[in-house]
PDB file of N, CA and C in Angstrom:
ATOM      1  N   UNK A   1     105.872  72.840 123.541  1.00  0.00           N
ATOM      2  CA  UNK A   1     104.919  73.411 124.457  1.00  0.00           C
ATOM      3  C   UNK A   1     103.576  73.501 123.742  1.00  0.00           C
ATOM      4  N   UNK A   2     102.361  73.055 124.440  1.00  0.00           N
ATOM      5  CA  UNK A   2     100.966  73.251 123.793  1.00  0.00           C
ATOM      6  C   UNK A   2     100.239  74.119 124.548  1.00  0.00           C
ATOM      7  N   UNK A   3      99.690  75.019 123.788  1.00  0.00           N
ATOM      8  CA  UNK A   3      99.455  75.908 124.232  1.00  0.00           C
ATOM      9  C   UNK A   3      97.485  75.886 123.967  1.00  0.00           C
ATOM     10  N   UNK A   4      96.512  75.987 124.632  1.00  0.00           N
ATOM     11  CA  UNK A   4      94.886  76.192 124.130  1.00  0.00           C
ATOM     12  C   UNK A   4      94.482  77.734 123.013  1.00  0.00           C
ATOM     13  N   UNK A   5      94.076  77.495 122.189  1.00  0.00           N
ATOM     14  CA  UNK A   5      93.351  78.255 121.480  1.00  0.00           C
ATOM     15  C   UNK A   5      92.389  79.669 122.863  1.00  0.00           C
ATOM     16  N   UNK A   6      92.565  80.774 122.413  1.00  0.00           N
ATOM     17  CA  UNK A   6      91.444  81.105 123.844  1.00  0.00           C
ATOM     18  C   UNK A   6      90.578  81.717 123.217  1.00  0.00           C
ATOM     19  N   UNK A   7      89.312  81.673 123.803  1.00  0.00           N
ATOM     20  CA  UNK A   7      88.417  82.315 123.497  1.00  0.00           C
ATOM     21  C   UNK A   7      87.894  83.685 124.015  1.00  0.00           C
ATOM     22  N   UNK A   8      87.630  84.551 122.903  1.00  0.00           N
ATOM     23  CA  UNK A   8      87.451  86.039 123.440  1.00  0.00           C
ATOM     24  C   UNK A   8      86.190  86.459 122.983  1.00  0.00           C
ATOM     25  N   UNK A   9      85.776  87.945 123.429  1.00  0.00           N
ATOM     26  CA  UNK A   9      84.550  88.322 123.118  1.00  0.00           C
ATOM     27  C   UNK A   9      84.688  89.152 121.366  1.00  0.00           C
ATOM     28  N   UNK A  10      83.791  88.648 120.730  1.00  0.00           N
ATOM     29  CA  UNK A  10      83.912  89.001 119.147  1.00  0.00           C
ATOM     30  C   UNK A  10      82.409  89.858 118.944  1.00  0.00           C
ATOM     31  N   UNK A  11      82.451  91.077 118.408  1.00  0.00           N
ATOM     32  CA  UNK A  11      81.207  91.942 117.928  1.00  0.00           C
ATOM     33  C   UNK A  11      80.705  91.071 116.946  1.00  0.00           C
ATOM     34  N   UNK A  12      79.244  91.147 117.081  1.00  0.00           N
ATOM     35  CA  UNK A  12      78.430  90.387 115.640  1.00  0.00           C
ATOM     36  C   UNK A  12      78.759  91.399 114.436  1.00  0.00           C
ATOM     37  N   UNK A  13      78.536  90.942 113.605  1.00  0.00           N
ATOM     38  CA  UNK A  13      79.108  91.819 111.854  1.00  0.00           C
ATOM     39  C   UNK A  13      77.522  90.953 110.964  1.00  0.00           C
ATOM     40  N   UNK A  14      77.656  91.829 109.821  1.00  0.00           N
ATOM     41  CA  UNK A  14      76.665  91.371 109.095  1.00  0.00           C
ATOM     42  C   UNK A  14      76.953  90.182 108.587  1.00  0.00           C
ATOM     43  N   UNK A  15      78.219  89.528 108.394  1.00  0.00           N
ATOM     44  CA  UNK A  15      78.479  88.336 108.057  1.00  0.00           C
ATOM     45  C   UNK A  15      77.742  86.905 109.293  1.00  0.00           C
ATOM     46  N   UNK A  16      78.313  87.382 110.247  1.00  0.00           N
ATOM     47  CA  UNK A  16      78.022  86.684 111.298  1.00  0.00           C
ATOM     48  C   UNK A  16      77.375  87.432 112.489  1.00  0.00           C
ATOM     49  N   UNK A  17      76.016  87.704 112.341  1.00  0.00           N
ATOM     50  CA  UNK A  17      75.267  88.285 113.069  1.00  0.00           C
ATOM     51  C   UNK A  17      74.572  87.650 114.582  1.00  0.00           C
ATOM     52  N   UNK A  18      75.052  86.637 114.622  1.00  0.00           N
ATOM     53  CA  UNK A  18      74.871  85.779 116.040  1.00  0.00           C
ATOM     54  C   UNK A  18      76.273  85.583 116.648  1.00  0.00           C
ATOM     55  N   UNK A  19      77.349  85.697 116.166  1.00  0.00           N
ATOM     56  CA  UNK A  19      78.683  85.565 116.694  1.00  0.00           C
ATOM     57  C   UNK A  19      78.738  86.565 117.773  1.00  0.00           C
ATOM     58  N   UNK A  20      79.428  85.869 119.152  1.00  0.00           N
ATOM     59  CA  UNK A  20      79.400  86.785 120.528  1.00  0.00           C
ATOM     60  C   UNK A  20      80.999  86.597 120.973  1.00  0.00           C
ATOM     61  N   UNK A  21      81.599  85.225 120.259  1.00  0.00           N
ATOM     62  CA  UNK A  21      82.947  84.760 120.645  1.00  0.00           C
ATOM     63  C   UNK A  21      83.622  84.269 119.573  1.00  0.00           C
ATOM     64  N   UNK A  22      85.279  84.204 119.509  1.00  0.00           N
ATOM     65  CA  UNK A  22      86.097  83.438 118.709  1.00  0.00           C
ATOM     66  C   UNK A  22      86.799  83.038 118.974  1.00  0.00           C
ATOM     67  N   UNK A  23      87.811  81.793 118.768  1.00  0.00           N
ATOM     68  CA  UNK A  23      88.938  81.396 119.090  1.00  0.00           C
ATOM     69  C   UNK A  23      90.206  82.215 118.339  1.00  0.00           C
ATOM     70  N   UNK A  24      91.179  82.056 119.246  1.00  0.00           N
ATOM     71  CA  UNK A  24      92.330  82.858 118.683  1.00  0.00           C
ATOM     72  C   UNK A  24      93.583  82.192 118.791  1.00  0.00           C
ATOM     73  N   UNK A  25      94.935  82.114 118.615  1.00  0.00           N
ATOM     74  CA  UNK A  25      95.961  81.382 118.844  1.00  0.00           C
ATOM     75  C   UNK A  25      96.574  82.117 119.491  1.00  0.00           C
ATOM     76  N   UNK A  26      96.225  82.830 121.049  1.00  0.00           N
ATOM     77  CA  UNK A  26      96.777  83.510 121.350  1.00  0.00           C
ATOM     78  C   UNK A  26      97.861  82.912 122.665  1.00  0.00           C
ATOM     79  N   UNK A  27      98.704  82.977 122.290  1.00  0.00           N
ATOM     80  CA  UNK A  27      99.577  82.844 123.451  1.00  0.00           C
ATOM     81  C   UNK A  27     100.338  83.537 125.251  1.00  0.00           C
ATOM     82  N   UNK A  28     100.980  82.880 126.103  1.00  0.00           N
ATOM     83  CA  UNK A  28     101.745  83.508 126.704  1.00  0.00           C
ATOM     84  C   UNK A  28     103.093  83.742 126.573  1.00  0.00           C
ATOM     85  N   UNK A  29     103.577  84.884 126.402  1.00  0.00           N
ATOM     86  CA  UNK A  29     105.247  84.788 126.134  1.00  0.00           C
ATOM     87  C   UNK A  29     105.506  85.850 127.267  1.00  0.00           C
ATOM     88  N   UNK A  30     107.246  85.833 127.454  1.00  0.00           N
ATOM     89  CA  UNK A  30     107.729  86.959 128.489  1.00  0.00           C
ATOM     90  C   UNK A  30     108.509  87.939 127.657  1.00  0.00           C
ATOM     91  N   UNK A  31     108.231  89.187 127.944  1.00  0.00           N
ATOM     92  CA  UNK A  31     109.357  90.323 127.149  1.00  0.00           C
ATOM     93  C   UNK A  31     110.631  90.398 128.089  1.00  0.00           C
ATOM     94  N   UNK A  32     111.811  90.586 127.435  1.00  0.00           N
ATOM     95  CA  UNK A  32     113.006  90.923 128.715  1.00  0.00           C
ATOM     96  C   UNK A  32     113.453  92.333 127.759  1.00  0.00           C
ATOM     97  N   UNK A  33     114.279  92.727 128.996  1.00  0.00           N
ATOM     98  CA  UNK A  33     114.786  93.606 128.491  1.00  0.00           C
ATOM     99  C   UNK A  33     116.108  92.969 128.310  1.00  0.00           C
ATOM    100  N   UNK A  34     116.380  94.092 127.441  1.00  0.00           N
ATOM    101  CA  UNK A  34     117.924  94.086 126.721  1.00  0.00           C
ATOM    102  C   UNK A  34     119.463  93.070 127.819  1.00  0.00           C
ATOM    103  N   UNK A  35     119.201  93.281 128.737  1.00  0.00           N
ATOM    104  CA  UNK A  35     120.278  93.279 129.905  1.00  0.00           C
ATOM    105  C   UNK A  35     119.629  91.910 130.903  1.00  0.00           C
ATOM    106  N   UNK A  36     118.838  92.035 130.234  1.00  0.00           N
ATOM    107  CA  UNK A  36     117.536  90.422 130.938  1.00  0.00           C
ATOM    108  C   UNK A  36     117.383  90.721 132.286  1.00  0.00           C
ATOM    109  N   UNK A  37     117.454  91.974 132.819  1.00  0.00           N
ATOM    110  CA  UNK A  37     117.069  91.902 134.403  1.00  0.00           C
ATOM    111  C   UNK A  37     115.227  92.542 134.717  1.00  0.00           C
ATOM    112  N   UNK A  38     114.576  92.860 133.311  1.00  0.00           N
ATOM    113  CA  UNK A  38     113.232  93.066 133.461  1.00  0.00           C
ATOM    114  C   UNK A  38     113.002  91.831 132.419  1.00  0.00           C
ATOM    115  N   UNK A  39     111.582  91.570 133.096  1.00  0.00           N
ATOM    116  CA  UNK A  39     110.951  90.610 132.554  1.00  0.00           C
ATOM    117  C   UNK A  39     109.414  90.968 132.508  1.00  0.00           C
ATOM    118  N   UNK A  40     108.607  91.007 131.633  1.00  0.00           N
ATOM    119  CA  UNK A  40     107.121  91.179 131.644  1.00  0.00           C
ATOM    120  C   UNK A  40     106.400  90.035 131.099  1.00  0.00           C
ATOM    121  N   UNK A  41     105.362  89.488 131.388  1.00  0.00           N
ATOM    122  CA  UNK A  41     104.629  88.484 130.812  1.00  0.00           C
ATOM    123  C   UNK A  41     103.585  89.096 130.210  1.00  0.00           C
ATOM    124  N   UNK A  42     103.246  88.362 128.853  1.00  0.00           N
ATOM    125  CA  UNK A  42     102.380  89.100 127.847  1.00  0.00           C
ATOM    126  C   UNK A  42     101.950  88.039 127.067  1.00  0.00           C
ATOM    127  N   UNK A  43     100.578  88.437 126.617  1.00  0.00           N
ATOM    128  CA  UNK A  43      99.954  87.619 125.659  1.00  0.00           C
ATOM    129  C   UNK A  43     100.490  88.035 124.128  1.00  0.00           C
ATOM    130  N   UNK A  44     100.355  86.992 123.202  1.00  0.00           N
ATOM    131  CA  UNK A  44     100.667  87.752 121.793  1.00  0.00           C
ATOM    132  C   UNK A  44      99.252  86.557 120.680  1.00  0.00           C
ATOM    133  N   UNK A  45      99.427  87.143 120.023  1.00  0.00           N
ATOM    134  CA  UNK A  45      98.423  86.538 118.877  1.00  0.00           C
ATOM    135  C   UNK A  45      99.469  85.834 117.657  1.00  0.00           C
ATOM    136  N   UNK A  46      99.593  84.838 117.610  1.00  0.00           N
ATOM    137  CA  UNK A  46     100.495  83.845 116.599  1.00  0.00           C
ATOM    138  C   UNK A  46      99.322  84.450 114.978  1.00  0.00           C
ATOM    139  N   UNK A  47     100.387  84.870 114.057  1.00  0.00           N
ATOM    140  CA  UNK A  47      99.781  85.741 113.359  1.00  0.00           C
ATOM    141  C   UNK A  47     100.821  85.076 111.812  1.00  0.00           C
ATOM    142  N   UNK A  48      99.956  84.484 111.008  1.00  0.00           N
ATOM    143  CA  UNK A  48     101.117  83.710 110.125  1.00  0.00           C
ATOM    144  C   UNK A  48     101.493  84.926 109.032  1.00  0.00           C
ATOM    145  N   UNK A  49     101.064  85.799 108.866  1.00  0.00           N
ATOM    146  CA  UNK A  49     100.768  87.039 107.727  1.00  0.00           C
ATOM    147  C   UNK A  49     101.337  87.978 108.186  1.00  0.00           C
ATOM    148  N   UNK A  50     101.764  88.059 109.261  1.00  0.00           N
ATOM    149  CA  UNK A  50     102.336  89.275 109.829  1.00  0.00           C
ATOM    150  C   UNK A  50     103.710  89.094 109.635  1.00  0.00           C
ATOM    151  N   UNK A  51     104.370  90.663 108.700  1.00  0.00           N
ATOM    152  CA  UNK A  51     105.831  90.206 108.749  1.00  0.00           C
ATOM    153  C   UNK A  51     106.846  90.342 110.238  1.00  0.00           C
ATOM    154  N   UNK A  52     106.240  91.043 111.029  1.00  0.00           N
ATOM    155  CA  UNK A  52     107.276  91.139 112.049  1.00  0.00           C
ATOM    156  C   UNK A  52     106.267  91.364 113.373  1.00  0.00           C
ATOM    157  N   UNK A  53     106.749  91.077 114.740  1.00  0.00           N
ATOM    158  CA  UNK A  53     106.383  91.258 115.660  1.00  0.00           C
ATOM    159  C   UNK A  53     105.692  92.474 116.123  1.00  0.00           C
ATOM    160  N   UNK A  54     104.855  92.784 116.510  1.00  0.00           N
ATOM    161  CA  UNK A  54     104.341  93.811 117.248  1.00  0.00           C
ATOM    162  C   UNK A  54     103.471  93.842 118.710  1.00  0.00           C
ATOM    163  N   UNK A  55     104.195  94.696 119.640  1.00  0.00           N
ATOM    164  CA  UNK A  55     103.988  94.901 120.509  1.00  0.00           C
ATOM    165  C   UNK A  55     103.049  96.161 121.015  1.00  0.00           C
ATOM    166  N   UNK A  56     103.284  96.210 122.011  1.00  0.00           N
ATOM    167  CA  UNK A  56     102.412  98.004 122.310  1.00  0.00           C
ATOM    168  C   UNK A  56     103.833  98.881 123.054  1.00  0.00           C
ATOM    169  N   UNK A  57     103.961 100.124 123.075  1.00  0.00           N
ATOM    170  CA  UNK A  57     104.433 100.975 123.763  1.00  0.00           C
ATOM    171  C   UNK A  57     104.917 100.439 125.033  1.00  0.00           C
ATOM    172  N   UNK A  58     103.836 100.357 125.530  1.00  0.00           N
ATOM    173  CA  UNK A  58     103.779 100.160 127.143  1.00  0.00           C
ATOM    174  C   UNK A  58     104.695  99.516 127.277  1.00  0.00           C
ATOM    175  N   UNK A  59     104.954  98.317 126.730  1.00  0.00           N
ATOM    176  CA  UNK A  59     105.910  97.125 126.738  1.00  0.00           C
ATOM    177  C   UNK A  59     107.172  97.529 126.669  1.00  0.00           C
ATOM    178  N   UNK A  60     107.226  98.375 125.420  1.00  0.00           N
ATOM    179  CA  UNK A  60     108.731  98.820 125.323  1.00  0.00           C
ATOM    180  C   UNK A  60     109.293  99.544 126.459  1.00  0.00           C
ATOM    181  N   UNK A  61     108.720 100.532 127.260  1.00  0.00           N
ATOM    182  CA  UNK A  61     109.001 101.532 127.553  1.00  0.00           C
ATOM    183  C   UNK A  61     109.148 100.520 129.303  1.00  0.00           C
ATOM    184  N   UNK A  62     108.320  99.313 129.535  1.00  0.00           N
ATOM    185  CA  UNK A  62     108.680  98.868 130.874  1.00  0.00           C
ATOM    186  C   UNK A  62     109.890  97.672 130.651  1.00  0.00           C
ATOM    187  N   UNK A  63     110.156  97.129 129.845  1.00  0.00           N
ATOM    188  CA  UNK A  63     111.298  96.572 129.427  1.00  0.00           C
ATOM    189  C   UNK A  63     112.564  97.263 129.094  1.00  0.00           C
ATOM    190  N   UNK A  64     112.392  98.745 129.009  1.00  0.00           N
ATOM    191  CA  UNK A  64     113.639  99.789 129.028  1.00  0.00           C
ATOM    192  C   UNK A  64     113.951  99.844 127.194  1.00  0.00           C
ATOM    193  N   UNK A  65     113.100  99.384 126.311  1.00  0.00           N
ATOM    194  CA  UNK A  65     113.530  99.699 125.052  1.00  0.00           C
ATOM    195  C   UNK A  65     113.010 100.730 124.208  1.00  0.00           C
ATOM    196  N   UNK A  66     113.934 101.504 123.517  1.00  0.00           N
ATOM    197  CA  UNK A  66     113.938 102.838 122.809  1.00  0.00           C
ATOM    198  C   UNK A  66     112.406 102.588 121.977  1.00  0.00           C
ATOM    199  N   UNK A  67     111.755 103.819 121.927  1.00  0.00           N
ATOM    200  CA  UNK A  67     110.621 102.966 120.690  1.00  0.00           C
ATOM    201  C   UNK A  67     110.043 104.498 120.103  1.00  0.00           C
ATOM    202  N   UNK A  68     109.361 104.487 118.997  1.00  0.00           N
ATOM    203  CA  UNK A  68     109.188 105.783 118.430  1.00  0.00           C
ATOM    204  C   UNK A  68     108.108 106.266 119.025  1.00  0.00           C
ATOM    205  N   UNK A  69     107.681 107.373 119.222  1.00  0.00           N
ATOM    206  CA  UNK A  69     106.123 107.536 119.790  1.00  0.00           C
ATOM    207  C   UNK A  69     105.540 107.507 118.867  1.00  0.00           C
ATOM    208  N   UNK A  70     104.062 106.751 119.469  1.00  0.00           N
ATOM    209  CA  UNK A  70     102.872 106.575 118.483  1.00  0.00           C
ATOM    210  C   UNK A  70     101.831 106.593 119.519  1.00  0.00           C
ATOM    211  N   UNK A  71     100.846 105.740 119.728  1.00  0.00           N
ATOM    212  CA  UNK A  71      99.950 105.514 120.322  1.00  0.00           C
ATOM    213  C   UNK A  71     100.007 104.352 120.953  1.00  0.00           C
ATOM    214  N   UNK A  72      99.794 105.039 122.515  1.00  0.00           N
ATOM    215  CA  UNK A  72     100.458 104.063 124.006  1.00  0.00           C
ATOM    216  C   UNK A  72      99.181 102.822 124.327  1.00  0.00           C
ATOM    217  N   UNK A  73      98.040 103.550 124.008  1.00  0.00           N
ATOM    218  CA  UNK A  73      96.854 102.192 124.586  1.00  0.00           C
ATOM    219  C   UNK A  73      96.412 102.124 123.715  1.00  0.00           C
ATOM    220  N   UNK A  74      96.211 100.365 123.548  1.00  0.00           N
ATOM    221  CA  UNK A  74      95.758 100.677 121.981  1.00  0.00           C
ATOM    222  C   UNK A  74      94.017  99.280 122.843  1.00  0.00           C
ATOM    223  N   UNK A  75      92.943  99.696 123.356  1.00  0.00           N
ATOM    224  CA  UNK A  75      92.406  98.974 124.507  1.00  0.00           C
ATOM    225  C   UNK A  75      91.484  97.936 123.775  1.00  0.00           C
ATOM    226  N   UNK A  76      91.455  98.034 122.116  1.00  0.00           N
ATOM    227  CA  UNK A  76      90.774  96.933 121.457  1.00  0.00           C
ATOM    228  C   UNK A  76      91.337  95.747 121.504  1.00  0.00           C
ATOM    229  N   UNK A  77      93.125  95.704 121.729  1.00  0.00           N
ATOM    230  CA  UNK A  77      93.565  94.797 121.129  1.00  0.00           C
ATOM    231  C   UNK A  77      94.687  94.257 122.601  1.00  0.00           C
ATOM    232  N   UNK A  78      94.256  93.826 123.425  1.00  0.00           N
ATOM    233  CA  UNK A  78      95.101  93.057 124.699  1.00  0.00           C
ATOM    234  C   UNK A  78      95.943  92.783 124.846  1.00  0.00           C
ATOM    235  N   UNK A  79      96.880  92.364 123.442  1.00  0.00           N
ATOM    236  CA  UNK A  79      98.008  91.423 122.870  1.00  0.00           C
ATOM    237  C   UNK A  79      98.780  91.988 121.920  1.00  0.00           C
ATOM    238  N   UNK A  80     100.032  91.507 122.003  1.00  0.00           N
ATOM    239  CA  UNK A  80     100.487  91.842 120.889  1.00  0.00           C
ATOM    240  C   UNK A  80     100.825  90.876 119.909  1.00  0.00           C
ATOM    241  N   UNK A  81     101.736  90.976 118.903  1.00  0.00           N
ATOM    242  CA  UNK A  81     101.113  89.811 117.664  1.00  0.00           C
ATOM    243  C   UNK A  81     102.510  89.043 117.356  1.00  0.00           C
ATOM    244  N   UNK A  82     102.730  88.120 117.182  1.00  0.00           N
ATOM    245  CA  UNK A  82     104.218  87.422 116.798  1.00  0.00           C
ATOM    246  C   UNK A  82     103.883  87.247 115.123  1.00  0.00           C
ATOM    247  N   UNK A  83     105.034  87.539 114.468  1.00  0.00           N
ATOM    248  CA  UNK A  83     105.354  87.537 112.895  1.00  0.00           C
ATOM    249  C   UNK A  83     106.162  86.512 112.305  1.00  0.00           C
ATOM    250  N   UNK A  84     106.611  87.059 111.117  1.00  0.00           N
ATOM    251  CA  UNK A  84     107.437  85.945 110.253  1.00  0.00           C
ATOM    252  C   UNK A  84     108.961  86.705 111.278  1.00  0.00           C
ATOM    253  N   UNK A  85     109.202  87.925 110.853  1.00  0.00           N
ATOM    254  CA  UNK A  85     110.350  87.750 111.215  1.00  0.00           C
ATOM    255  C   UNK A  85     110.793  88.201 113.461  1.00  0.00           C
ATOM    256  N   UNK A  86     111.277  87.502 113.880  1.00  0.00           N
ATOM    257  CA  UNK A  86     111.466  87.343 115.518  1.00  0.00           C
ATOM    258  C   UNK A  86     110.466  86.253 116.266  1.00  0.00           C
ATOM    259  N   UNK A  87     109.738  85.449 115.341  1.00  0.00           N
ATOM    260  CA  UNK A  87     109.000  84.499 115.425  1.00  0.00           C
ATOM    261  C   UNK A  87     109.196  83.303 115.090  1.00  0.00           C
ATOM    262  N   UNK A  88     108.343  83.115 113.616  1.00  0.00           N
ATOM    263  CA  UNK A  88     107.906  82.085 112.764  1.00  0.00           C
ATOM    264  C   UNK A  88     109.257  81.823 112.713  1.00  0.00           C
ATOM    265  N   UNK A  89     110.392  82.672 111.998  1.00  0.00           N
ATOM    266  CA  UNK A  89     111.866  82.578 111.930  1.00  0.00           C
ATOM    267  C   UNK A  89     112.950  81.581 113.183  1.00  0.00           C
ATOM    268  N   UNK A  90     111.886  81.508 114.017  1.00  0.00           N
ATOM    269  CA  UNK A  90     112.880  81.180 115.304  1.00  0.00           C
ATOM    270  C   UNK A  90     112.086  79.733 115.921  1.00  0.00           C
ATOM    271  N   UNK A  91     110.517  79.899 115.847  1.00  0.00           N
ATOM    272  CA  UNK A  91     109.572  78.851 116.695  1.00  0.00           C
ATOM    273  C   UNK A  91     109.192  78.500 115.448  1.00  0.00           C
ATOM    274  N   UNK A  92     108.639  76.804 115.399  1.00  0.00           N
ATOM    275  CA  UNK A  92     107.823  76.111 114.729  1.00  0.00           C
ATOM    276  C   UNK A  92     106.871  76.247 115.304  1.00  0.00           C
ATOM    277  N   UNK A  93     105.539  76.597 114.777  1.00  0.00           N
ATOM    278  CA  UNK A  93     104.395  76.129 115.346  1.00  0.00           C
ATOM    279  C   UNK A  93     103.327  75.265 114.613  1.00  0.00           C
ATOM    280  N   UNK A  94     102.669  74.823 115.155  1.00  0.00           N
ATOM    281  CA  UNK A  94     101.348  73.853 114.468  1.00  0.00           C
ATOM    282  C   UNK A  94     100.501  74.130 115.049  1.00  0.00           C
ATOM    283  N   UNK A  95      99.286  74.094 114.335  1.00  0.00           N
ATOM    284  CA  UNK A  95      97.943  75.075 114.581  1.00  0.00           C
ATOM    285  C   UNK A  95      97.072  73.507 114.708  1.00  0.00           C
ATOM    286  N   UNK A  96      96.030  73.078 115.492  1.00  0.00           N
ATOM    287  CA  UNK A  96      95.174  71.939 115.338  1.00  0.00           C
ATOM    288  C   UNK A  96      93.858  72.833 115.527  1.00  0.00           C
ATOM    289  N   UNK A  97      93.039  72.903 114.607  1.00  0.00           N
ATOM    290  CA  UNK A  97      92.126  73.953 115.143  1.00  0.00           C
ATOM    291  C   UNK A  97      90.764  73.211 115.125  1.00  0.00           C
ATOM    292  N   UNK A  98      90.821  71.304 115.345  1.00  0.00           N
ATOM    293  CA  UNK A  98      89.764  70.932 116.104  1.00  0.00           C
ATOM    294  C   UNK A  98      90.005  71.051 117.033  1.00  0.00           C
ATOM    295  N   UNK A  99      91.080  70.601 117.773  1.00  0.00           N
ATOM    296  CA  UNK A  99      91.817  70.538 119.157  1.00  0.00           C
ATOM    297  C   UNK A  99      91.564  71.697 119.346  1.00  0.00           C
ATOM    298  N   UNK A 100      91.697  73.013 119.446  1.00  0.00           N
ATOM    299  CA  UNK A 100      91.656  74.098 119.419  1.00  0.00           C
ATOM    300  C   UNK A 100      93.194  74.538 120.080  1.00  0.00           C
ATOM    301  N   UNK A 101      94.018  74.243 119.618  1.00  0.00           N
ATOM    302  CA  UNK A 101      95.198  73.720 119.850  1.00  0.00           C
ATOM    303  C   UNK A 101      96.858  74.203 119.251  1.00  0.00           C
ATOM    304  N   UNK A 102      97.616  74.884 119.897  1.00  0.00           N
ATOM    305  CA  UNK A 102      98.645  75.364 119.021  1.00  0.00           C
ATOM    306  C   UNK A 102      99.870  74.605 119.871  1.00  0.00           C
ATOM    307  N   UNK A 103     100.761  73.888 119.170  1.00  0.00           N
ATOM    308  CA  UNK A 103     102.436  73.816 119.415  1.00  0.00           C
ATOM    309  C   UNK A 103     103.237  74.338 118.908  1.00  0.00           C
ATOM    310  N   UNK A 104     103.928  74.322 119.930  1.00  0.00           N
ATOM    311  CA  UNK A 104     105.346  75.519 119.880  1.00  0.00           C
ATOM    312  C   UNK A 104     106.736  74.967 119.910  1.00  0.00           C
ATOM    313  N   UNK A 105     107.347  75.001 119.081  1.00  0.00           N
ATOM    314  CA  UNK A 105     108.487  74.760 119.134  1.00  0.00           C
ATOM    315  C   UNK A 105     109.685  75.029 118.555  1.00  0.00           C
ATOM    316  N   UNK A 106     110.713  75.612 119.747  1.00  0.00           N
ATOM    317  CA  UNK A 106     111.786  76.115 119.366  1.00  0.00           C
ATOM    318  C   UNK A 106     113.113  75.465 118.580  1.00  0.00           C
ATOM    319  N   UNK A 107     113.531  76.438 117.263  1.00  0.00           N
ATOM    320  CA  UNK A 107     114.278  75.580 116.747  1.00  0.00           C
ATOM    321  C   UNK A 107     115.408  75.564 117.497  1.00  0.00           C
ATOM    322  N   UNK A 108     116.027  76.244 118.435  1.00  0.00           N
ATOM    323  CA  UNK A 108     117.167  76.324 118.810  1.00  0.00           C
ATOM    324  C   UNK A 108     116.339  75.781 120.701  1.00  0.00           C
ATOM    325  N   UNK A 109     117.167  74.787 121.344  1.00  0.00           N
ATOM    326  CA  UNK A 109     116.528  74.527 122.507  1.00  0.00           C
ATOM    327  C   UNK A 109     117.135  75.877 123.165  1.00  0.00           C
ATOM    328  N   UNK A 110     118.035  76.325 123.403  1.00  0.00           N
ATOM    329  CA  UNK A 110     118.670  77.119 124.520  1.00  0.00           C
ATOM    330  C   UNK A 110     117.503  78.457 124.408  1.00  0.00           C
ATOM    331  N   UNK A 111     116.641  78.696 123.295  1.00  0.00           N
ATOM    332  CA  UNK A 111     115.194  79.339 123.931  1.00  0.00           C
ATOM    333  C   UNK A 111     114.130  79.301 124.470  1.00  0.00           C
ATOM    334  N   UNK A 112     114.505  78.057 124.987  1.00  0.00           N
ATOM    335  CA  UNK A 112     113.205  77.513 126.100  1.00  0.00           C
ATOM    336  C   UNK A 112     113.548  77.869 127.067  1.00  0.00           C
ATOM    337  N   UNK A 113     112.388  78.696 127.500  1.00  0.00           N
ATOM    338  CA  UNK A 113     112.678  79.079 129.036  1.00  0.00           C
ATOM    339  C   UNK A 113     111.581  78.924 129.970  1.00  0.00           C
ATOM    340  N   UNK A 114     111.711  78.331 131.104  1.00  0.00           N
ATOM    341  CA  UNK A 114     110.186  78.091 131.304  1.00  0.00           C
ATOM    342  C   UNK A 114     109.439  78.943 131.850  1.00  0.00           C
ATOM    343  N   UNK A 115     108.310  79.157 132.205  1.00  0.00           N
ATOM    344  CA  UNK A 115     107.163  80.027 131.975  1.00  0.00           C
ATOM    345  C   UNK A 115     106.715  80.305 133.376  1.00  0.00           C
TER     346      UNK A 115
END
């Protein structure tokens, strides 16, 4: 599956003081719940440094999964992030970042599900 790079709105910083936008590898994926009869569609950020998946609250709690309380809106960040482990561990991906361009691919087919 190829997925586009998307572009979002980025604050200027003293590094890059004309920057208004960036590309990101952000994807669409679906959350299920445990019992697979909820399903949510969600963006995540393909994140090669990250050891494990992270989501937001919200997610857990409409997919029916237990989660610790912390902080429910988190409104900087849209997405949640895919990691090494429930990720990278499971999908190949390749980054083309003239293309602006990410593929996805599952090592096991029976996790393709379509979209």
């Amino acid at each position: 599956m190829k997925f586009p790079f998307l572009k979002i709105n980025a604050s200027p910083c003293e590094a890059f003081p004309d920057r208004q936008s960036c590309w990101r590898p952000i994807i669409p994926i679906h959350l299920y719940s445990i019992d697979k009869k909820n399903k949510v569609h969600y963006y995540a950020l393909l994140d090669t440094g990250a050891d494990y998946n992270l989501f937001h609250a919200d997610m857990a709690e409409i997919i029916g999964v237990d989660y610790k309380e912390g902080k429910k809106k988190l409104d900087k960040m849209p997405y949640g992030i895919l990691g090494q482990g429930g990720f990278f561990d499971t999908f190949k991906a390749s980054f083309d970042y003239k293309k602006k361009e990410i593929e996805v691919t599952p090592k096991d087919n029976s996790l393709l599900t379509p979209f």
